[in-house]
PDB file of N, CA and C in Angstrom:
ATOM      1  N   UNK A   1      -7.598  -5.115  -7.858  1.00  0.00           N
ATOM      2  CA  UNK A   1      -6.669  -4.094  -8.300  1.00  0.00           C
ATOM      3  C   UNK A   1      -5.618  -3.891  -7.209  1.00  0.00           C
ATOM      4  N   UNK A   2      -4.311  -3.949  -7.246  1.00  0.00           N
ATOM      5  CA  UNK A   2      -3.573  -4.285  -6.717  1.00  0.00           C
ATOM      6  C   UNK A   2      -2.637  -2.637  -6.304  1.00  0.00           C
ATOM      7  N   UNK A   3      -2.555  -1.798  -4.985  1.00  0.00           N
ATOM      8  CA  UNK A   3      -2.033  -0.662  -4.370  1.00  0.00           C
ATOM      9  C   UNK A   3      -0.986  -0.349  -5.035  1.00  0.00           C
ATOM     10  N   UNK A   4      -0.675   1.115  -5.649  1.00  0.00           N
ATOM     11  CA  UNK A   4       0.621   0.969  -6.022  1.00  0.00           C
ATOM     12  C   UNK A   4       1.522   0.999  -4.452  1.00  0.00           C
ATOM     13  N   UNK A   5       2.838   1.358  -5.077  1.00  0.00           N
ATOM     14  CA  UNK A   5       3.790   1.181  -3.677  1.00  0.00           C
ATOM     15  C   UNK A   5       4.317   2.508  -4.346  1.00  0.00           C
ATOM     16  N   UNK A   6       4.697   3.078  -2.843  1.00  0.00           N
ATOM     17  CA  UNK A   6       4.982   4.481  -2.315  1.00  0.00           C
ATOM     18  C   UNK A   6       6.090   4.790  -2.992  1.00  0.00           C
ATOM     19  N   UNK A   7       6.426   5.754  -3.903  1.00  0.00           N
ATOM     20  CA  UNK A   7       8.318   6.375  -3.964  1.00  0.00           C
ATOM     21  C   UNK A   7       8.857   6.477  -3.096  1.00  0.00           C
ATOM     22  N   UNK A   8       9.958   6.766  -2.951  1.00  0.00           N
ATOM     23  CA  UNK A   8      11.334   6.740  -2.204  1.00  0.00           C
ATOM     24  C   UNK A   8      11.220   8.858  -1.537  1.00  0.00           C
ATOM     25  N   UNK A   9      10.340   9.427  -2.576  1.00  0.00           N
ATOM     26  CA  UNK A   9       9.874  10.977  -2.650  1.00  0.00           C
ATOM     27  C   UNK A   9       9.155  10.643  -1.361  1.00  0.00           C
ATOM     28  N   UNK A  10       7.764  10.090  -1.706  1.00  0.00           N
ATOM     29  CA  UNK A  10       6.609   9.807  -1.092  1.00  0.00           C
ATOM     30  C   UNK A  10       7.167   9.548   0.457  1.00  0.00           C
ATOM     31  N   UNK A  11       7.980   8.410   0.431  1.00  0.00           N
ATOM     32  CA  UNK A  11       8.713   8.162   2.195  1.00  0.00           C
ATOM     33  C   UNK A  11       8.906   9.364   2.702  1.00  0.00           C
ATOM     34  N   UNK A  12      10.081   9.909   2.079  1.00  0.00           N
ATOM     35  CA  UNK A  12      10.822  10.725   2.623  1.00  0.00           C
ATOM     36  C   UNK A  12      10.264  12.276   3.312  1.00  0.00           C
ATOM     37  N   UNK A  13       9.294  12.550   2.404  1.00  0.00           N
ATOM     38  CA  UNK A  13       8.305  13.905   2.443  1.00  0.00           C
ATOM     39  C   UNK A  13       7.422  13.549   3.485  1.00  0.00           C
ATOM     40  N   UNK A  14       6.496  12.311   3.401  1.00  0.00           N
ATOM     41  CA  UNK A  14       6.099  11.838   4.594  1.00  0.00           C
ATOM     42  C   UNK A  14       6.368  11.921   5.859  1.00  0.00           C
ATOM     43  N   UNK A  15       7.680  11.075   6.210  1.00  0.00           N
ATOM     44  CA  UNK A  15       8.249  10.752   7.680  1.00  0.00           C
ATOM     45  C   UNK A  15       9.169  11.986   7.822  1.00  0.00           C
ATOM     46  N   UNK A  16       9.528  13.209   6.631  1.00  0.00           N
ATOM     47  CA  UNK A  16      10.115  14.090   7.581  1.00  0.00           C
ATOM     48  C   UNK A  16       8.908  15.101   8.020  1.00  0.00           C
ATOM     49  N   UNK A  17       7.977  15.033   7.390  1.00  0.00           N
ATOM     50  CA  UNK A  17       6.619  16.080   7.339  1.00  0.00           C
ATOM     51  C   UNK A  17       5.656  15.566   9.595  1.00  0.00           C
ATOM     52  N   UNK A  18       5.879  14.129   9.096  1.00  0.00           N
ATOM     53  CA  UNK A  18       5.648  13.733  10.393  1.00  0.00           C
ATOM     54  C   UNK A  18       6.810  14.020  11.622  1.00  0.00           C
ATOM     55  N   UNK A  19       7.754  13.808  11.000  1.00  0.00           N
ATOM     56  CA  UNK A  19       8.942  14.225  12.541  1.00  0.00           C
ATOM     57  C   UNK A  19       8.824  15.983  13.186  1.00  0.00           C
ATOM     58  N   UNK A  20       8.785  16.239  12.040  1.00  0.00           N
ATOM     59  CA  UNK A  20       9.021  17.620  12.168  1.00  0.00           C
ATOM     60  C   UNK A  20       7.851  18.536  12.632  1.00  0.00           C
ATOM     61  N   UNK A  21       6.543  17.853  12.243  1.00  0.00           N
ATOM     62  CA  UNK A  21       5.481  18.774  12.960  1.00  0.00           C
ATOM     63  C   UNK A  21       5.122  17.973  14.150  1.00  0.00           C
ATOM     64  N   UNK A  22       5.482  16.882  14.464  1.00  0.00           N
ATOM     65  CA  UNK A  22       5.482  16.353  15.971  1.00  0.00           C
ATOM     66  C   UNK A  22       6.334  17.069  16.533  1.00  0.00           C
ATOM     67  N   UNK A  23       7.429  17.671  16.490  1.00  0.00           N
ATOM     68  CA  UNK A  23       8.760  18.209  17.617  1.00  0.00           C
ATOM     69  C   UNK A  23       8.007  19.603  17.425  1.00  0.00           C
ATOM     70  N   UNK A  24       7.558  20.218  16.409  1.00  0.00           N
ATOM     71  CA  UNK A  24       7.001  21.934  16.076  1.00  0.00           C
ATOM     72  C   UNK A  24       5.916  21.826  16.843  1.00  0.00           C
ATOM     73  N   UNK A  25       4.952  21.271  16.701  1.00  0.00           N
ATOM     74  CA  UNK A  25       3.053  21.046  17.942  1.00  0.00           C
ATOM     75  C   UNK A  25       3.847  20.724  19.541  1.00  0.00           C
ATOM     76  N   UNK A  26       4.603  20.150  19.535  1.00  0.00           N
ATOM     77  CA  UNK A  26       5.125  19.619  20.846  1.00  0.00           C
ATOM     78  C   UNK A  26       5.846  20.861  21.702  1.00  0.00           C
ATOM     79  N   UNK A  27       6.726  21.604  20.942  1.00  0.00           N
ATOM     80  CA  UNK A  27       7.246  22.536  21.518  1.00  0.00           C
ATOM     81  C   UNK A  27       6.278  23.818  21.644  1.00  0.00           C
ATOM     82  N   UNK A  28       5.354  23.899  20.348  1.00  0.00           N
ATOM     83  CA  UNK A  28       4.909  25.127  20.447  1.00  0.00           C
ATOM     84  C   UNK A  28       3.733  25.482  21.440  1.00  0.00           C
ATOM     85  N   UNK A  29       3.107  23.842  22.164  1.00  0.00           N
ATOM     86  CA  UNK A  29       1.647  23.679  22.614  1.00  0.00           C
ATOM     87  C   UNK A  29       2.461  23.326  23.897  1.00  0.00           C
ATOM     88  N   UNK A  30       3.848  23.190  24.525  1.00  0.00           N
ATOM     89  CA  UNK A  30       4.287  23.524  25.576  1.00  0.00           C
ATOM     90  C   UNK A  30       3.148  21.896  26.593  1.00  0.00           C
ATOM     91  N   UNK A  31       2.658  20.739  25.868  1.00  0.00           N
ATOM     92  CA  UNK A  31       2.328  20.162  26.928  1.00  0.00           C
ATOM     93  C   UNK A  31       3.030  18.857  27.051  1.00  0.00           C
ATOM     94  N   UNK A  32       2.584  18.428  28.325  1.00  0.00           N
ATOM     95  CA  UNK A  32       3.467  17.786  29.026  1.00  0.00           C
ATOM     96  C   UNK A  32       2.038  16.306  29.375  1.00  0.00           C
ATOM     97  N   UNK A  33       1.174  16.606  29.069  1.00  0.00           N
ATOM     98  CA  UNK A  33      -0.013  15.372  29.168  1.00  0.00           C
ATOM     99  C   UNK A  33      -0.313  14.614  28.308  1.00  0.00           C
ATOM    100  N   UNK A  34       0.242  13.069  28.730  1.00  0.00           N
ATOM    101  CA  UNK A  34      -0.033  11.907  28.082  1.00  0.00           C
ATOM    102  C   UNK A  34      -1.351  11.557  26.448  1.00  0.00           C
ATOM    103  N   UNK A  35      -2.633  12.471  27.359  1.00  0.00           N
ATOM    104  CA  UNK A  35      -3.326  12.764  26.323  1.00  0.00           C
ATOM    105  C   UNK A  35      -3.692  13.059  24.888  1.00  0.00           C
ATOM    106  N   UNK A  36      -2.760  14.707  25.173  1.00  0.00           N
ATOM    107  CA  UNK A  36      -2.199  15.669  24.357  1.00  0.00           C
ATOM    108  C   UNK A  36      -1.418  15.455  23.747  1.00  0.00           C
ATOM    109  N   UNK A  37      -0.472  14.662  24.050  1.00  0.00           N
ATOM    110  CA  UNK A  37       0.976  13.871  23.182  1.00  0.00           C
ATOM    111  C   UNK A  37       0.594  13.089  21.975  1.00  0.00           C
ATOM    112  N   UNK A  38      -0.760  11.770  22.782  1.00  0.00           N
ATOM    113  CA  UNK A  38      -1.397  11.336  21.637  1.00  0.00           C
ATOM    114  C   UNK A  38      -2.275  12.138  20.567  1.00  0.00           C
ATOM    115  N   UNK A  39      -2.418  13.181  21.125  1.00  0.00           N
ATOM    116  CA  UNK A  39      -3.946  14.020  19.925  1.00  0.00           C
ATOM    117  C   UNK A  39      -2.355  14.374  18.813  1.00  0.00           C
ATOM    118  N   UNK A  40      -1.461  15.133  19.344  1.00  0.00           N
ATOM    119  CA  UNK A  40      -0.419  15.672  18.909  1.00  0.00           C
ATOM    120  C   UNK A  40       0.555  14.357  17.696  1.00  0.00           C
ATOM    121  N   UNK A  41       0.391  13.521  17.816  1.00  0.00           N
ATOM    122  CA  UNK A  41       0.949  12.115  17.157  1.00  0.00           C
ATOM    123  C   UNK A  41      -0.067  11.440  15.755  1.00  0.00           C
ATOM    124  N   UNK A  42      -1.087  12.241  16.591  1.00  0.00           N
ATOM    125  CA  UNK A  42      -2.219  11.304  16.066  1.00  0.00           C
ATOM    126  C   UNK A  42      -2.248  12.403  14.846  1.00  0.00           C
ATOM    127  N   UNK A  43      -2.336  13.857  15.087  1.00  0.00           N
ATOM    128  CA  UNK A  43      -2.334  14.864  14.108  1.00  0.00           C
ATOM    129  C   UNK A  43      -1.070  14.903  13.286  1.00  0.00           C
ATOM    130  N   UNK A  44       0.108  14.827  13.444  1.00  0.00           N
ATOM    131  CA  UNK A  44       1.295  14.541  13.278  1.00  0.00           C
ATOM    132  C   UNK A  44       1.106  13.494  11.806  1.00  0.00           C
ATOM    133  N   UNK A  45       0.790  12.446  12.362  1.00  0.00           N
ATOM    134  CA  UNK A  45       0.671  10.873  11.247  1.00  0.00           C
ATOM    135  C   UNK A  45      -0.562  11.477  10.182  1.00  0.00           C
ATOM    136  N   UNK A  46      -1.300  12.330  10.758  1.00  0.00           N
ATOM    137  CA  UNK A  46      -2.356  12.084   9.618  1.00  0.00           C
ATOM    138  C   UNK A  46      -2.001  13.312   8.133  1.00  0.00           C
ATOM    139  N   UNK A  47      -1.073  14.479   8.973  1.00  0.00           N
ATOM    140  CA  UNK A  47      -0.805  15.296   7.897  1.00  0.00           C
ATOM    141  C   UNK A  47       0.943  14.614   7.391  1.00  0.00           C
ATOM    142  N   UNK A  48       1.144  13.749   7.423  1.00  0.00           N
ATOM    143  CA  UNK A  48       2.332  13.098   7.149  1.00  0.00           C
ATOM    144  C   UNK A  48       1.740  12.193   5.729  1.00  0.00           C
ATOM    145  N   UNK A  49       0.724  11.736   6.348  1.00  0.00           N
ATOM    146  CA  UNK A  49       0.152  10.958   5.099  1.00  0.00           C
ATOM    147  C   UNK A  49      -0.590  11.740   4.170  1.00  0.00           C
ATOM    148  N   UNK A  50      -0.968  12.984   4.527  1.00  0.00           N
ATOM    149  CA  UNK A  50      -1.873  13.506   3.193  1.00  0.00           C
ATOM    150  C   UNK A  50      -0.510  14.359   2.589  1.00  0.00           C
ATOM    151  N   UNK A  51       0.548  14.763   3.225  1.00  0.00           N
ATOM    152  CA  UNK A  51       1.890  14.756   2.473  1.00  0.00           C
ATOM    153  C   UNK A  51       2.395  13.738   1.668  1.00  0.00           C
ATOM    154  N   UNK A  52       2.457  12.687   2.220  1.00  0.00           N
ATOM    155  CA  UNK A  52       3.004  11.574   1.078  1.00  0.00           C
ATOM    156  C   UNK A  52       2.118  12.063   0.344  1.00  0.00           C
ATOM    157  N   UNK A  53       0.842  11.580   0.121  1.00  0.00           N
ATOM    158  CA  UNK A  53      -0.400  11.147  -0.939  1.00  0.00           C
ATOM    159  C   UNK A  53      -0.265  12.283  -2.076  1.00  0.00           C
ATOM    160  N   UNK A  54       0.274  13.382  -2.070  1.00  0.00           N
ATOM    161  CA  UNK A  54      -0.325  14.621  -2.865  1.00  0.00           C
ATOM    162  C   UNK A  54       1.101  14.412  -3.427  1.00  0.00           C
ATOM    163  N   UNK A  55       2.489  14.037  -2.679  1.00  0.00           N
ATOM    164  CA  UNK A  55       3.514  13.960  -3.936  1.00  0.00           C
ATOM    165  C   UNK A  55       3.374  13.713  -5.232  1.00  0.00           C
ATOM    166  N   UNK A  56       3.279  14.306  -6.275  1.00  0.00           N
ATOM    167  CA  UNK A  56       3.319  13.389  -7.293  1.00  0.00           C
ATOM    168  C   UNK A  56       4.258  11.962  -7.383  1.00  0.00           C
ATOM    169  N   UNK A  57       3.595  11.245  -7.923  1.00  0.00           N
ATOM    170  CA  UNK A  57       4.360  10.285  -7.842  1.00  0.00           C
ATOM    171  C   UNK A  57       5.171   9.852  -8.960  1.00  0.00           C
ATOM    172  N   UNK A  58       6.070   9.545  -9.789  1.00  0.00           N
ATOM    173  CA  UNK A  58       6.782   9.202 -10.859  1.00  0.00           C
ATOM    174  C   UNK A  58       6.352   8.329 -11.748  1.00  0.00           C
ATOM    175  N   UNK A  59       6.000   8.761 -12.832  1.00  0.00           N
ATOM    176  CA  UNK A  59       5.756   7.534 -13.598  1.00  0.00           C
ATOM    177  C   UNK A  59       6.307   8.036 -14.697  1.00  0.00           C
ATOM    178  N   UNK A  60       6.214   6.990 -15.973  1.00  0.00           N
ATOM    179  CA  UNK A  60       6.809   7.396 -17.197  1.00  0.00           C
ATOM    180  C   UNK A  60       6.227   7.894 -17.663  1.00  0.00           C
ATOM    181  N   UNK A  61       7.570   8.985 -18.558  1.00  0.00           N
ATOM    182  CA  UNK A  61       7.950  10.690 -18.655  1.00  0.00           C
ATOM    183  C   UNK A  61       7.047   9.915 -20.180  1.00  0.00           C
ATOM    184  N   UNK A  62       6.179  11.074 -21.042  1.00  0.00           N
ATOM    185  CA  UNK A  62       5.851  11.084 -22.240  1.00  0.00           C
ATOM    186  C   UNK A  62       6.070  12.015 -22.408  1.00  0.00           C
ATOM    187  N   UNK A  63       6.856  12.126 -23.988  1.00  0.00           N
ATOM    188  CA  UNK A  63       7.863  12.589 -24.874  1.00  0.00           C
ATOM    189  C   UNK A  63       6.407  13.090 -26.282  1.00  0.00           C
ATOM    190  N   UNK A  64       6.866  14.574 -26.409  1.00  0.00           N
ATOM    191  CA  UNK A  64       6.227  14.778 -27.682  1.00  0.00           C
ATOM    192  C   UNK A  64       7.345  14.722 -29.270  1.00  0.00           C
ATOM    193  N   UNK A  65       6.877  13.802 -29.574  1.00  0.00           N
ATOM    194  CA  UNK A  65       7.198  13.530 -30.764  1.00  0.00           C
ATOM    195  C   UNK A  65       6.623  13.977 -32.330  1.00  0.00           C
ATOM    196  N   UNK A  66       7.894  15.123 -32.981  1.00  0.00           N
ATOM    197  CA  UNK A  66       7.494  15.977 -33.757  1.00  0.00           C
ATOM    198  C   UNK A  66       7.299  15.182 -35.222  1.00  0.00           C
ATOM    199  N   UNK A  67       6.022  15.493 -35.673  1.00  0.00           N
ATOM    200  CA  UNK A  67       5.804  14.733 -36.840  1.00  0.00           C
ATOM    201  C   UNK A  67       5.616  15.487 -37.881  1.00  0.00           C
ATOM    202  N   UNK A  68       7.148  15.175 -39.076  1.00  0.00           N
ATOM    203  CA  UNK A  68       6.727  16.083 -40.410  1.00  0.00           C
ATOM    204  C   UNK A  68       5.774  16.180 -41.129  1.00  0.00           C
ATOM    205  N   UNK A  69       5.578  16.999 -41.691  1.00  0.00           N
ATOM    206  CA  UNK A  69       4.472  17.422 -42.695  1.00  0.00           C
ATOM    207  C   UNK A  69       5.261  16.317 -43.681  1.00  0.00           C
ATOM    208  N   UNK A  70       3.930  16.205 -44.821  1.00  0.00           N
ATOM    209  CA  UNK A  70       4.152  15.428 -45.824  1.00  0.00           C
ATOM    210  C   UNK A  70       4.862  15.979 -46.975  1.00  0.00           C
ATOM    211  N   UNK A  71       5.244  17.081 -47.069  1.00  0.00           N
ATOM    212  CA  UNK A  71       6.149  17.990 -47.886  1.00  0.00           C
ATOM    213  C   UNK A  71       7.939  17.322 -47.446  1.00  0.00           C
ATOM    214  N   UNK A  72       7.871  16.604 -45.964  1.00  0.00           N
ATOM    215  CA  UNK A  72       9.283  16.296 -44.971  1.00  0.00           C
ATOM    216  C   UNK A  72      10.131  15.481 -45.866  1.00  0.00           C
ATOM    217  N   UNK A  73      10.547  15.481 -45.881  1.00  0.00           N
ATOM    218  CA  UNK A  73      11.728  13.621 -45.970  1.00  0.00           C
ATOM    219  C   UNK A  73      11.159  12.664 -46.005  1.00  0.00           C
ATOM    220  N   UNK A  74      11.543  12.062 -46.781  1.00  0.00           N
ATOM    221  CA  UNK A  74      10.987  10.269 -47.049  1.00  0.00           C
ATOM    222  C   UNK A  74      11.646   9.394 -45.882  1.00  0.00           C
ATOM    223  N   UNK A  75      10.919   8.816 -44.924  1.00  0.00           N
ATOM    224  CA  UNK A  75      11.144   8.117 -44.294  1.00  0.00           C
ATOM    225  C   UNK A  75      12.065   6.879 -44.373  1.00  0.00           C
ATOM    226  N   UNK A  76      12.822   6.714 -43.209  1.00  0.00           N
ATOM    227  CA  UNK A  76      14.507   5.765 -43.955  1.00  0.00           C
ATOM    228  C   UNK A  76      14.368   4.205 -43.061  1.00  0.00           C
ATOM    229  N   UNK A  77      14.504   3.655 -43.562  1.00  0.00           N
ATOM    230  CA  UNK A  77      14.310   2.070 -42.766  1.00  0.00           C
ATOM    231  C   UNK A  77      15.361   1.852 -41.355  1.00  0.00           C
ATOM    232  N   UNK A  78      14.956   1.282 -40.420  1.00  0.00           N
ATOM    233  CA  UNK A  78      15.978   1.797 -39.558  1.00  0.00           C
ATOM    234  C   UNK A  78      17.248   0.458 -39.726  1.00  0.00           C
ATOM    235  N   UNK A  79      17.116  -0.209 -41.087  1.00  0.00           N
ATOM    236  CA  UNK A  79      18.383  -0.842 -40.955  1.00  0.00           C
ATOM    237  C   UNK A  79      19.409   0.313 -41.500  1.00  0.00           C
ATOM    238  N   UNK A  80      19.175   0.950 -42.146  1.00  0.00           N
ATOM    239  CA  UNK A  80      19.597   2.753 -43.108  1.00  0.00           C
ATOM    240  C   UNK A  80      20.045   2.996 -41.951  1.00  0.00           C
ATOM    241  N   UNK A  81      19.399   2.859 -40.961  1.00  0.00           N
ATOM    242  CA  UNK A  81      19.504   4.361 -40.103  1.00  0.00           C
ATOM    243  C   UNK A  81      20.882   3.998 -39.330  1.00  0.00           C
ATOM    244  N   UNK A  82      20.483   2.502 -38.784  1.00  0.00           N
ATOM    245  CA  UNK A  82      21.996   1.777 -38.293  1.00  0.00           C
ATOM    246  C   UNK A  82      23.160   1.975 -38.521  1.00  0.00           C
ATOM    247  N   UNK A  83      23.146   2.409 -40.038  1.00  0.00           N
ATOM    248  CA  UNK A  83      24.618   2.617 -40.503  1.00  0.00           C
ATOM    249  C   UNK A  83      25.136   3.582 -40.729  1.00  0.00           C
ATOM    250  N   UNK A  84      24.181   4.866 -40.382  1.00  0.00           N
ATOM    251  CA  UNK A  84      25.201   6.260 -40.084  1.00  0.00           C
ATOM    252  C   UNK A  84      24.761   6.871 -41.683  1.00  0.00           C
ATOM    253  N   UNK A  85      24.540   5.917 -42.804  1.00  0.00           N
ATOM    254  CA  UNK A  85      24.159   6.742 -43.662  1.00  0.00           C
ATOM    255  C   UNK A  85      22.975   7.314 -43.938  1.00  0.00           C
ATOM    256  N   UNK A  86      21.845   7.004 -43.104  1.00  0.00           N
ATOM    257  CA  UNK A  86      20.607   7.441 -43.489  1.00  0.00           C
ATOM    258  C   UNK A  86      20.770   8.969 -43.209  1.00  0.00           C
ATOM    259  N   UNK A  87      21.258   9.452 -41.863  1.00  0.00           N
ATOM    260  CA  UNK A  87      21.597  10.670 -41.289  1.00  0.00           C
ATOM    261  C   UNK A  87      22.306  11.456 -42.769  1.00  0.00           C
ATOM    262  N   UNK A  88      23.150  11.318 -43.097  1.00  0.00           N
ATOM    263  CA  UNK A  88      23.966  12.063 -44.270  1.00  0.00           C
ATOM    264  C   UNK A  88      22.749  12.474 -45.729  1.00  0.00           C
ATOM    265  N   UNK A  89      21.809  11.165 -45.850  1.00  0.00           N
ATOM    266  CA  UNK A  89      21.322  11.216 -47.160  1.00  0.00           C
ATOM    267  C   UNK A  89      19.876  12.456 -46.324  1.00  0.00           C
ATOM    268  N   UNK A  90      19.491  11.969 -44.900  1.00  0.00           N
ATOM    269  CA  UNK A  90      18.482  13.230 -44.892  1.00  0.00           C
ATOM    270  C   UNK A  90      18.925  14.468 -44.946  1.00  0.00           C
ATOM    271  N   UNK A  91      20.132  14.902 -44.294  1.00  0.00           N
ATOM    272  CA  UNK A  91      20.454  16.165 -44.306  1.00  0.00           C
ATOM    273  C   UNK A  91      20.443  16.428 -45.991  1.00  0.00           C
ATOM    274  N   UNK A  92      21.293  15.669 -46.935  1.00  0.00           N
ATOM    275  CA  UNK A  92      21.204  16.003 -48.260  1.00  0.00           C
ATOM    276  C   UNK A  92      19.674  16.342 -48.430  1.00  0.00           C
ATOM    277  N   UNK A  93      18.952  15.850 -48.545  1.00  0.00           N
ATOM    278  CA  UNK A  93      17.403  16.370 -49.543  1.00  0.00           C
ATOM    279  C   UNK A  93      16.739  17.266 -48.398  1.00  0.00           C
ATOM    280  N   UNK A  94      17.326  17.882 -46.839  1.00  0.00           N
ATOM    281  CA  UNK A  94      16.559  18.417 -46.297  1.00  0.00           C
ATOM    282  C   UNK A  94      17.093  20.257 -46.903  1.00  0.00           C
ATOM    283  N   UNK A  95      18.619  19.979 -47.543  1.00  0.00           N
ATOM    284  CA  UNK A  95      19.659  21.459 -47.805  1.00  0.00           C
ATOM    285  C   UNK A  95      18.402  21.525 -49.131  1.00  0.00           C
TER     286      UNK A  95
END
């Protein structure tokens, strides 16, 4: 089964979710040790990715499609429909 691939959403929410709480932990935890930089990077990347992951991701939109009662209109062939007259003859039997 083959990974989907990330939206263009998914990037973006990601790598700004990661920039931005690396410079926010960095300034707010005031350190200056090699260590700490990595715990701080390392925490950084991991809530960057559970940001991407929870984006929804886009897929195709489903449409509810209203279906007449059998009392409705007689259904029109869509070569009918092509030519602009099917539209005219439903409105007639719908008045």
């Amino acid at each position: 089964m083959a990974m989907p691939r990330p939206t263009v959403a998914q990037l973006a929410y990601g790598s700004l979710t990661v920039v931005l709480s690396t410079f926010a932990m960095l300034l707010l935890s005031r350190t200056t040790s090699a260590g700490w930089i990595a715990v701080v990077t390392v925490v950084a990347l991991a809530l960057g990715l559970l940001v991407a992951m929870t984006v929804p991701a886009s897929g195709p939109r489903t449409v509810a499609v209203h279906r007449p009662s059998t009392a409705g209109p007689a259904p029109v062939s869509v070569g009918a429909r092509a030519s602009g007259r099917a539209d005219e003859a439903v409105r007639r039997r719908a008045a």
